[in-house]
Protein backbone atom coordinates (compact mmCIF):
# COMPACT_ATOMS: atom_id res chain seq x y z
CA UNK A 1 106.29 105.37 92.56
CA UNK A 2 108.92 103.49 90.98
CA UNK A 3 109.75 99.58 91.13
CA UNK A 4 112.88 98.07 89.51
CA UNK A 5 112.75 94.59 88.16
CA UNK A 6 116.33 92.68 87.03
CA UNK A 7 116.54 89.63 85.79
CA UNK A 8 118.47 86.87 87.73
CA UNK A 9 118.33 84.10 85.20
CA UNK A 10 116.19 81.77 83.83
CA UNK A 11 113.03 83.53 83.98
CA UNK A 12 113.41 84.22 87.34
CA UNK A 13 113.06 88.55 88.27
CA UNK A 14 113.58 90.76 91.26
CA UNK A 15 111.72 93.91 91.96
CA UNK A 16 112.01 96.15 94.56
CA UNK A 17 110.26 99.50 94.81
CA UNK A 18 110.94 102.45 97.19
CA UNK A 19 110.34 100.69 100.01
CA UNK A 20 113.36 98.72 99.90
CA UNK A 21 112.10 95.35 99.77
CA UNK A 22 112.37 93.02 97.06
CA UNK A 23 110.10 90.40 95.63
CA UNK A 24 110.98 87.21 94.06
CA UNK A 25 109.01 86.13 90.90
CA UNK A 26 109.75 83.27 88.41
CA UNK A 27 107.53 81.51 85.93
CA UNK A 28 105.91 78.05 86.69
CA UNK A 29 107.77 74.73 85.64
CA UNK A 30 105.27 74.79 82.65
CA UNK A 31 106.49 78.22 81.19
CA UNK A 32 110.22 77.16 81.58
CA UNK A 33 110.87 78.79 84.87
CA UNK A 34 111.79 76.61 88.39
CA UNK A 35 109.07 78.26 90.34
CA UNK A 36 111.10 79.71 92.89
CA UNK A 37 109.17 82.65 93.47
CA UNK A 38 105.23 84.03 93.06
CA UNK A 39 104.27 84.08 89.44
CA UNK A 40 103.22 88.55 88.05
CA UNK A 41 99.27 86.63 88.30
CA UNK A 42 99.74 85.69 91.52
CA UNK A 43 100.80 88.68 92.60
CA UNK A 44 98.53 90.91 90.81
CA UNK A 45 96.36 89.01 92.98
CA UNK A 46 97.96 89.50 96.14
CA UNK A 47 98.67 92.90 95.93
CA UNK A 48 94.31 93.39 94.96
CA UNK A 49 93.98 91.23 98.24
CA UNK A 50 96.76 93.22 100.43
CA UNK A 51 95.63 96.62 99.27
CA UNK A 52 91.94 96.27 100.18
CA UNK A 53 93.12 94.30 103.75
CA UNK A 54 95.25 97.56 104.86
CA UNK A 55 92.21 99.83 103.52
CA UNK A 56 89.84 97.58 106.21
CA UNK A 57 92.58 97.48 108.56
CA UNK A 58 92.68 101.17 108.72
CA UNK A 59 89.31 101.62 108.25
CA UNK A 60 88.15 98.98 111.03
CA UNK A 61 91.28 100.85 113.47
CA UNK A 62 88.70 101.68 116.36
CA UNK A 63 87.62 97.56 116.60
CA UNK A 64 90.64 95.72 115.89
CA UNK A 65 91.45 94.63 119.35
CA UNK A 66 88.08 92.95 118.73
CA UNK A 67 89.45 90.70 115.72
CA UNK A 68 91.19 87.86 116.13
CA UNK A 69 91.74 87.09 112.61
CA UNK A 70 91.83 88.19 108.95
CA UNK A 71 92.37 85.90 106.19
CA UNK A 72 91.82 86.79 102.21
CA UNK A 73 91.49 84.21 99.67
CA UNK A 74 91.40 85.49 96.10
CA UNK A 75 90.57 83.37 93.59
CA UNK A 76 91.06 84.54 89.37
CA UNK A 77 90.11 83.03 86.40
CA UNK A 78 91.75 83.65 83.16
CA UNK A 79 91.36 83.82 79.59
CA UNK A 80 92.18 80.79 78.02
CA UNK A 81 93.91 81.96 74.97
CA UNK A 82 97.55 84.80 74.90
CA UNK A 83 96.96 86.95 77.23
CA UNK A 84 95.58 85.12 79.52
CA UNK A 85 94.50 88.00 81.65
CA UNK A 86 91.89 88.06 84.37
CA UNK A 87 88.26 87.31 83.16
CA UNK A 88 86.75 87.78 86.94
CA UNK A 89 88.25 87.92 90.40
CA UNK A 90 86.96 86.37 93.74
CA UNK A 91 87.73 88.08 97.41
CA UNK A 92 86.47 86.33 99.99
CA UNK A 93 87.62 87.58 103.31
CA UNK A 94 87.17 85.83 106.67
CA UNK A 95 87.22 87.65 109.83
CA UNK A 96 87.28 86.25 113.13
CA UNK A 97 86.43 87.87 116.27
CA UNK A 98 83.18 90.17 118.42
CA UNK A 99 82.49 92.56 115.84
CA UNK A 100 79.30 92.97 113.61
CA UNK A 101 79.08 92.01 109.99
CA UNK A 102 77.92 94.58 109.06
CA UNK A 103 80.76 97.09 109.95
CA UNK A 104 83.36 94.82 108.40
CA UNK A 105 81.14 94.78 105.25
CA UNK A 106 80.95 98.34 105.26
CA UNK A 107 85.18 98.80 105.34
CA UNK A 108 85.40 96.08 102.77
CA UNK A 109 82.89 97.67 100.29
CA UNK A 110 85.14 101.53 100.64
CA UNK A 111 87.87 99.99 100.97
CA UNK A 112 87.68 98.26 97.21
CA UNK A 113 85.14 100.96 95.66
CA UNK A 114 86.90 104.03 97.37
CA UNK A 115 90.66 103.47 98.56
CA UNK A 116 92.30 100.69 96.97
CA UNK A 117 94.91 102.38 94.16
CA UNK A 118 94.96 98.46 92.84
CA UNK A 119 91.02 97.82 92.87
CA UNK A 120 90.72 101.37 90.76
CA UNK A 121 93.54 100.04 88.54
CA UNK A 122 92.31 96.70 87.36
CA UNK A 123 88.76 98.73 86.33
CA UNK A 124 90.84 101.87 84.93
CA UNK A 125 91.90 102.25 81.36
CA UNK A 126 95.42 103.44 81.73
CA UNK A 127 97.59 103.88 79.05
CA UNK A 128 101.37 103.53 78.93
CA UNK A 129 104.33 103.71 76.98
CA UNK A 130 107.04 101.31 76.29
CA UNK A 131 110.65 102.75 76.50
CA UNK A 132 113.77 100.85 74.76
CA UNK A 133 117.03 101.76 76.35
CA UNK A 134 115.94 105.63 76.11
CA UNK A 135 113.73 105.35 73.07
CA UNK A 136 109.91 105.16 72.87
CA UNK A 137 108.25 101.99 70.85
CA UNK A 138 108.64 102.74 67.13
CA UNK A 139 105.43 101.86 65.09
């Protein structure tokens, strides 16, 4: 998989990955940008949120004709000091419609333990390299 981010100004960036579409991002007013677009932390969060609602989606197939609604609030807090990365991370889903609890539970639990490449992520220790117009990071 392979997303390509270029810088439009400001500190406003583009990506778009194989699937063709792109996605805005630009800091807030406070780090210099004009907030015309989702912040990386925002959508670090969305994408945890979007990847564990298409797991239950999928997972909950048979029943959705049943739902009437799915909404997912995630709420982050973050370090205080540089980087202020993710400390802990709410999800709290709300699902509308005649089916039991305890079904949805049961797709949201595999969903984020078992088939969400972003939930595995955040709790993985990946390592990666940083490239410099064709030349690794020098020590």
């Amino acid at each position: 998989m392979k997303v390509n981010t270029t810088w439009t100004g400001g500190r406003a960036f583009t990506a778009v990955g194989d699937s063709g579409y792109a996605i805005n991002m630009d800091a807030t007013e406070a780090y210099g940008g004009l907030g015309k677009g989702a912040t990386p932390t925002e959508m670090l969060l969305g994408s945890l949120a979007g990847c564990i609602g298409i797991d239950v989606t999928m997972i909950l197939r048979p029943h959705l004709d049943k739902i009437d609604k799915i909404e997912i609030n995630t709420d982050g807090t973050r370090k205080e000091e540089a980087p202020k990365g993710f400390t802990d991370i709410i999800v709290t889903f709300v699902v509308e419609g005649d089916i039991d609890s305890k079904k949805v539970w049961r797709a949201i639990r595999l969903g984020e333990e078992k088939y969400c490449s972003v939930s595995d992520s955040l709790s993985a220790n990946i390592s990666f390299k940083l490239i410099l117009n064709g030349e690794e990071q020098q020590d």
